[in-house]
Protein backbone atom coordinates (compact mmCIF):
# COMPACT_ATOMS: atom_id res chain seq x y z
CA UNK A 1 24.33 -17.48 -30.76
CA UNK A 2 23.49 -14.46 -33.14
CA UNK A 3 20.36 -14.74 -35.95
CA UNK A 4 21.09 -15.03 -38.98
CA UNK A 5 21.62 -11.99 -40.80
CA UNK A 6 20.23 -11.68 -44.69
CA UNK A 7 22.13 -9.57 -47.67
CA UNK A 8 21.37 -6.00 -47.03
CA UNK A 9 19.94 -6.48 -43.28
CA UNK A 10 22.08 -4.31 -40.89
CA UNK A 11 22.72 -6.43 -38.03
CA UNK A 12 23.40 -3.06 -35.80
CA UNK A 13 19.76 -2.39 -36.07
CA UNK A 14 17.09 -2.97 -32.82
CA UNK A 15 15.28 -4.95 -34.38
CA UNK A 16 17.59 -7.22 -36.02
CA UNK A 17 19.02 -7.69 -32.88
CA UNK A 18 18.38 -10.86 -30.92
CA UNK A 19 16.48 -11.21 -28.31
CA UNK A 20 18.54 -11.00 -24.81
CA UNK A 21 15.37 -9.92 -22.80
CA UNK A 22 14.35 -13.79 -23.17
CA UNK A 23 17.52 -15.67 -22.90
CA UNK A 24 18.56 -13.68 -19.60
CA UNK A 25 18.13 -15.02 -16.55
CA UNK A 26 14.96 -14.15 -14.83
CA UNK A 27 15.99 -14.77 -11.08
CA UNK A 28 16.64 -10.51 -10.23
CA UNK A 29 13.70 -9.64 -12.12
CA UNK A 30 11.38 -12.41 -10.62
CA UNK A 31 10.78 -11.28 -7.16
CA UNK A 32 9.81 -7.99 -9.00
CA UNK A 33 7.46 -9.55 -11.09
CA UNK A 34 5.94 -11.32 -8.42
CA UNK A 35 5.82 -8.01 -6.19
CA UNK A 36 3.87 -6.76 -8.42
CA UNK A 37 1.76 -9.12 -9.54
CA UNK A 38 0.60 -9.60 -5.83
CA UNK A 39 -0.32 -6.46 -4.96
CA UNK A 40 -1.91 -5.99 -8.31
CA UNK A 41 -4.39 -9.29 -7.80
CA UNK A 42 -4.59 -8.36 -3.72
CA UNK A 43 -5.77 -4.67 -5.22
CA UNK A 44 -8.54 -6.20 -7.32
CA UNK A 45 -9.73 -8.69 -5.01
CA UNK A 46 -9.99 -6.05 -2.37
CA UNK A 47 -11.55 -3.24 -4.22
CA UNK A 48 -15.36 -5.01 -4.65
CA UNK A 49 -15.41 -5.89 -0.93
CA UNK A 50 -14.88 -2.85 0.10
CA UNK A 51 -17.49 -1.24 -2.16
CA UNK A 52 -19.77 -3.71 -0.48
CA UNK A 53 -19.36 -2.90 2.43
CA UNK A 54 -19.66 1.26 1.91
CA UNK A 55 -22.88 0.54 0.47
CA UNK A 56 -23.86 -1.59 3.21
CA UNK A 57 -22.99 0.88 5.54
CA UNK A 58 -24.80 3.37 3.47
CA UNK A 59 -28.31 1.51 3.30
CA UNK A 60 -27.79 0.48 7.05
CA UNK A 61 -27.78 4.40 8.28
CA UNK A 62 -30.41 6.06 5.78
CA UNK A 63 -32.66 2.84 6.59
CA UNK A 64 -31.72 3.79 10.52
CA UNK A 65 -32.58 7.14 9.62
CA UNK A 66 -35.91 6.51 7.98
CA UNK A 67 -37.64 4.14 10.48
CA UNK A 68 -36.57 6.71 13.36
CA UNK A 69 -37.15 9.92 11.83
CA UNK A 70 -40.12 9.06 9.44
CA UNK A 71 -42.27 5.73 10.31
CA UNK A 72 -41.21 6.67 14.14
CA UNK A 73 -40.10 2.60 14.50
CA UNK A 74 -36.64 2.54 15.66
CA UNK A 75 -34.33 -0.30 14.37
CA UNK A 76 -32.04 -1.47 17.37
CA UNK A 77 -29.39 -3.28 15.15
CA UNK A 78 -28.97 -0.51 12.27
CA UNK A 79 -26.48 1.98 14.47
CA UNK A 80 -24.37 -0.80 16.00
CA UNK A 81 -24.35 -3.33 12.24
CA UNK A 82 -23.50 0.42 10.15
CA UNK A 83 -20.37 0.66 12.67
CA UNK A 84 -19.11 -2.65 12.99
CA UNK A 85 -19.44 -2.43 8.87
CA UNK A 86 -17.53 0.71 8.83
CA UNK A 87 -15.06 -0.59 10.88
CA UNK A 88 -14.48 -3.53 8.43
CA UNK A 89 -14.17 -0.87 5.63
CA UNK A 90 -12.17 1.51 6.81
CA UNK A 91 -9.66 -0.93 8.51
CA UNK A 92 -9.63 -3.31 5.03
CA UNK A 93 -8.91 0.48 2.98
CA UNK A 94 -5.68 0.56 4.83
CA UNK A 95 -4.29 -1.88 2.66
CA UNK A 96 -5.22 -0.48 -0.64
CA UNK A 97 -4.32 3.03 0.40
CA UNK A 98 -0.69 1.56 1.00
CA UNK A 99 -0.57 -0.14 -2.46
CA UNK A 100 -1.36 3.00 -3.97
CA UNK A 101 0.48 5.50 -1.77
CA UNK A 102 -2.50 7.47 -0.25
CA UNK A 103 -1.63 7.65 3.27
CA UNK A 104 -0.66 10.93 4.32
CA UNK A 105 3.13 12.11 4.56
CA UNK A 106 5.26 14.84 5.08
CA UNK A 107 7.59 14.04 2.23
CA UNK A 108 9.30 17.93 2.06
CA UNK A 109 12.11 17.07 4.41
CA UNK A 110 13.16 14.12 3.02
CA UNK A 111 13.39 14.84 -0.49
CA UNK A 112 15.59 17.54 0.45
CA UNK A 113 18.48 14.84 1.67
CA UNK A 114 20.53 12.48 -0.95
CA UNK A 115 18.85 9.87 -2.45
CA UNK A 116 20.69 7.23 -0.84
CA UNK A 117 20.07 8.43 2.17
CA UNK A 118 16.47 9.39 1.66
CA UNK A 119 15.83 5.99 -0.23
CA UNK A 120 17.29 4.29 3.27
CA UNK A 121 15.16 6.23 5.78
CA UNK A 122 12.12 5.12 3.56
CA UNK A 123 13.07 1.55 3.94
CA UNK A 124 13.75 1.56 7.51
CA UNK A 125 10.79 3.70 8.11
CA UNK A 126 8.58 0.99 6.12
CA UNK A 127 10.16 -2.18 8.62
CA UNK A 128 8.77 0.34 11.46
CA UNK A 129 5.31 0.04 9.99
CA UNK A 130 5.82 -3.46 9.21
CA UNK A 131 6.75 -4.70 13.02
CA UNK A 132 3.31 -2.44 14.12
CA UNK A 133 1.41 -4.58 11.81
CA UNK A 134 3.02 -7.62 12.94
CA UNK A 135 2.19 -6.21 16.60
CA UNK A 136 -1.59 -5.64 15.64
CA UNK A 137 -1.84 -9.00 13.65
CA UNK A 138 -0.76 -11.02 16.67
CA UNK A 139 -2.39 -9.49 19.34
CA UNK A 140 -5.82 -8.80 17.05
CA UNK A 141 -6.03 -12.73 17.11
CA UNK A 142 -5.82 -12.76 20.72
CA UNK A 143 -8.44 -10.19 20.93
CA UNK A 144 -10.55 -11.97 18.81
CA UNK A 145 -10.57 -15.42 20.12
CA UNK A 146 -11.48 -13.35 23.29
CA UNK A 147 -13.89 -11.92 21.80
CA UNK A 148 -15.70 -15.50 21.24
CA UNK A 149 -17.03 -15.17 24.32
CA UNK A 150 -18.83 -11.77 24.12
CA UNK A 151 -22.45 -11.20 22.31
CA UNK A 152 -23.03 -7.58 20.29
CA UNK A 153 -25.60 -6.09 21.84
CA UNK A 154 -28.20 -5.58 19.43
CA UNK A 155 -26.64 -7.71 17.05
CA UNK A 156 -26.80 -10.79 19.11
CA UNK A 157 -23.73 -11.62 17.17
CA UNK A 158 -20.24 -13.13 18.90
CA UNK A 159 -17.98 -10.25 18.49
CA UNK A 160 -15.50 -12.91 17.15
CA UNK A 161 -16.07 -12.00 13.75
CA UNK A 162 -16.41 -7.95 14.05
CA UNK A 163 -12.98 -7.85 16.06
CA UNK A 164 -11.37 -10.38 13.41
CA UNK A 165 -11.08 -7.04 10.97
CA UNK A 166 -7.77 -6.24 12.92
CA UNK A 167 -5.91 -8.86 12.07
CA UNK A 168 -6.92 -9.70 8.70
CA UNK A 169 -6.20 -6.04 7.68
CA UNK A 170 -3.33 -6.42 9.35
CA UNK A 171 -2.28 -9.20 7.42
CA UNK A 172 -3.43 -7.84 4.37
CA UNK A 173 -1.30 -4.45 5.01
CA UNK A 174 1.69 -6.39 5.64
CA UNK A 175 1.19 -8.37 2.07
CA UNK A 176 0.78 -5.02 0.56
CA UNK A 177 3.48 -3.10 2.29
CA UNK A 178 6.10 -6.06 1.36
CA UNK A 179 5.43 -6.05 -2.02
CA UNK A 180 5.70 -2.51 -2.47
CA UNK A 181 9.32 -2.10 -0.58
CA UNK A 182 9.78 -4.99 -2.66
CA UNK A 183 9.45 -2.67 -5.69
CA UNK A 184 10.46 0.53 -4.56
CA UNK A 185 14.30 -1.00 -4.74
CA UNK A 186 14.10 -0.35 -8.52
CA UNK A 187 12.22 2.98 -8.35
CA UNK A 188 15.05 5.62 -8.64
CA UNK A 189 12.20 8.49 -8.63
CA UNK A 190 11.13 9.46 -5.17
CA UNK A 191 8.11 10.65 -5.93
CA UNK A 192 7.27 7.42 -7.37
CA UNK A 193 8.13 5.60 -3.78
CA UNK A 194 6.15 8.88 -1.94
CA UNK A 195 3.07 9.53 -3.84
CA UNK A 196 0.67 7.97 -5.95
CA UNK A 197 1.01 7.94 -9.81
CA UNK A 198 -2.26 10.11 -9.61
CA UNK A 199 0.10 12.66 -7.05
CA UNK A 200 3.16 12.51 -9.34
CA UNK A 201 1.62 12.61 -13.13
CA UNK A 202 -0.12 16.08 -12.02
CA UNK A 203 3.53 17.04 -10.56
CA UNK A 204 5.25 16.32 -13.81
CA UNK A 205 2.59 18.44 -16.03
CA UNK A 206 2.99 21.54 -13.44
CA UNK A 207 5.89 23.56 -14.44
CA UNK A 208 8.05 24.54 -11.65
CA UNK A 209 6.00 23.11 -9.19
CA UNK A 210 8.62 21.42 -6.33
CA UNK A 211 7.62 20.31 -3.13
């Protein structure tokens, strides 16, 4: 059913046009949607945790450093609660760096083959990933309830909850990986699958730059 058209009003025109983007069938576009909107919340929930914990780790080495180097007093808890910290950090920033394509590649290869092809070894090289995630996410679970039974040294802590950061990064790069191979089916660009947006907007303003 077309709108009405009034005397005058070209009904050729955009903007006279109706509406199809509403009255088609959402089902294809959906999953993209969702994709996205996933990794998008995942990204911001993510991003203040991780600050956190950097500038816990931060204070937890210069206040190491201060009582052993200045007020000669020694903390025994501030070397091993800075790495366990770090470790959180660093293995939680896997996630994010996969959202936003940060992880280092060699991408000169294949963006020399066809873009079939290349879009193909992408995918199957991102259900590689996927199964070592699923791998660490399993077994990081066993490690961890084994880990219920062993103290941190200085912390006094059960290492239950230190060792726990494999799996729930895990977890959370799997989440993160799906949704983007989710959306890189309608990226035709391969820089966009490849780099970050950062990566590819400073491509596009370099003139004859190809790599």
């Amino acid at each position: 059913m077309h709108k009405p058209t009034l005397p005058g009003m070209d009904p050729r025109r955009p903007e006279n046009l109706e509406d199809t983007d509403q009255k088609a069938p959402r089902g294809k576009g959906s999953i993209f949607t969702l994709a996205e909107l996933v990794g998008d919340r995942l990204e911001k929930g993510l991003e203040l945790p991780v600050l956190i914990l950097s500038v816990i780790m931060t204070a937890t080495v210069l206040l190491g450093v201060f009582f052993r180097y200045v007020l000669r007093m020694p903390l025994g808890w501030s070397e091993e609660l800075s790495r366990y910290v770090m470790i959180w950090m660093a293995l939680v920033s896997v996630s994010l760096c996969i959202w936003n394509h940060e992880h280092v590649g060699v991408t000169m290869f294949i963006k020399k083959l066809p873009h079939k092809l290349a879009k193909s070894i992408i995918f199957m090289s991102n259900c590689l990933v996927l199964y070592f995630l699923w791998i660490l996410f399993s077994r990081g679970i066993v490690m961890a309830e084994g880990g219920k039974a062993q103290l941190a040294t200085a912390l006094g802590t059960t290492m239950y909850w230190w060792l726990m950061a494999v799996p729930v990064s895990a977890l959370l790069s799997m989440i993160m990986l799906i949704c983007k191979m989710v959306l890189d089916i309608r990226r035709k660009d391969l820089d966009e699958i490849l780099m970050s947006e950062e990566v590819v907007d400073a491509v596009k303003r370099e003139e004859g730059l190809y790599f």
